[in-house]
Protein backbone atom coordinates (compact mmCIF):
# COMPACT_ATOMS: atom_id res chain seq x y z
CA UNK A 1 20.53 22.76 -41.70
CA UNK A 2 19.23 26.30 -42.00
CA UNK A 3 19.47 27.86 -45.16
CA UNK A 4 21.49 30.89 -44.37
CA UNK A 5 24.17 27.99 -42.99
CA UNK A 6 23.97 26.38 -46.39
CA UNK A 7 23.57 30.12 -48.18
CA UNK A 8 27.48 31.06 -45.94
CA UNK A 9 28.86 27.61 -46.74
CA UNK A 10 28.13 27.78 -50.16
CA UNK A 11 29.90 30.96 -50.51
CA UNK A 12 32.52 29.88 -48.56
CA UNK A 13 33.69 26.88 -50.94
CA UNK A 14 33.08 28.76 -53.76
CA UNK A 15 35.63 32.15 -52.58
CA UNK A 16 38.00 28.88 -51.94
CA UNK A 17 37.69 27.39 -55.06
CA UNK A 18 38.21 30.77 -56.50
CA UNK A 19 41.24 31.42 -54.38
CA UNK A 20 42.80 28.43 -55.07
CA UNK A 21 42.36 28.51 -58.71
CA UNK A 22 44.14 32.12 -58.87
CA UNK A 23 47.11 31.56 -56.75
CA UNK A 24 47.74 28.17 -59.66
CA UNK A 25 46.92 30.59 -62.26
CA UNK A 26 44.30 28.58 -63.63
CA UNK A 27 41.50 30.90 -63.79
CA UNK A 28 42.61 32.47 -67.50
CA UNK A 29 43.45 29.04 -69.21
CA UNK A 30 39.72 27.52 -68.00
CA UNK A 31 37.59 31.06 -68.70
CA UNK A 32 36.05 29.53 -71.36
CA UNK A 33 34.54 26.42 -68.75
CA UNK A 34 33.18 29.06 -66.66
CA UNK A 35 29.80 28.42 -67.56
CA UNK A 36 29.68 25.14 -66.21
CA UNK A 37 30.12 25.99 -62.51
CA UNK A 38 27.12 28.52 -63.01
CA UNK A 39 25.22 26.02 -64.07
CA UNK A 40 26.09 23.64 -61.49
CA UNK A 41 25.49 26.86 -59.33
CA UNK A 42 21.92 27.07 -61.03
CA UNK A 43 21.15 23.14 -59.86
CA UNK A 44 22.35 23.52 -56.25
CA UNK A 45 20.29 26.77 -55.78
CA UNK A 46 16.91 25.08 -57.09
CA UNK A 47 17.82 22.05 -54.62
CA UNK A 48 18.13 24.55 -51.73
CA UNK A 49 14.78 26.45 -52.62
CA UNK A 50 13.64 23.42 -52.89
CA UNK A 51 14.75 21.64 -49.95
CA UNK A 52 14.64 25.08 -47.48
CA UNK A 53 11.45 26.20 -48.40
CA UNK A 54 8.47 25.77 -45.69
């Protein structure tokens, strides 16, 4: 897998994830868990560099 694929997938689950979270209205009552996803963010983006670079 390329890493622009993985870059567009990425961003892809994440806008869905987002998405899905609005229309239940969850977004406001878990704001204050919104650091955790960045981090997990932080993780999957050292595993890419990681993994994608030559």
């Amino acid at each position: 897998m390329k890493r622009r694929t993985f870059d567009v997938i990425v961003i892809l689950l994440i806008a869905i994830v987002l998405t899905i979270l609005n229309q239940l209205d969850l977004l406001e009552k878990l704001a204050g868990f919104l650091f955790i996803p960045l981090l997990i963010m932080y993780f999957i983006g050292q595993y890419a560099a990681q993994k994608f670079s030559k």
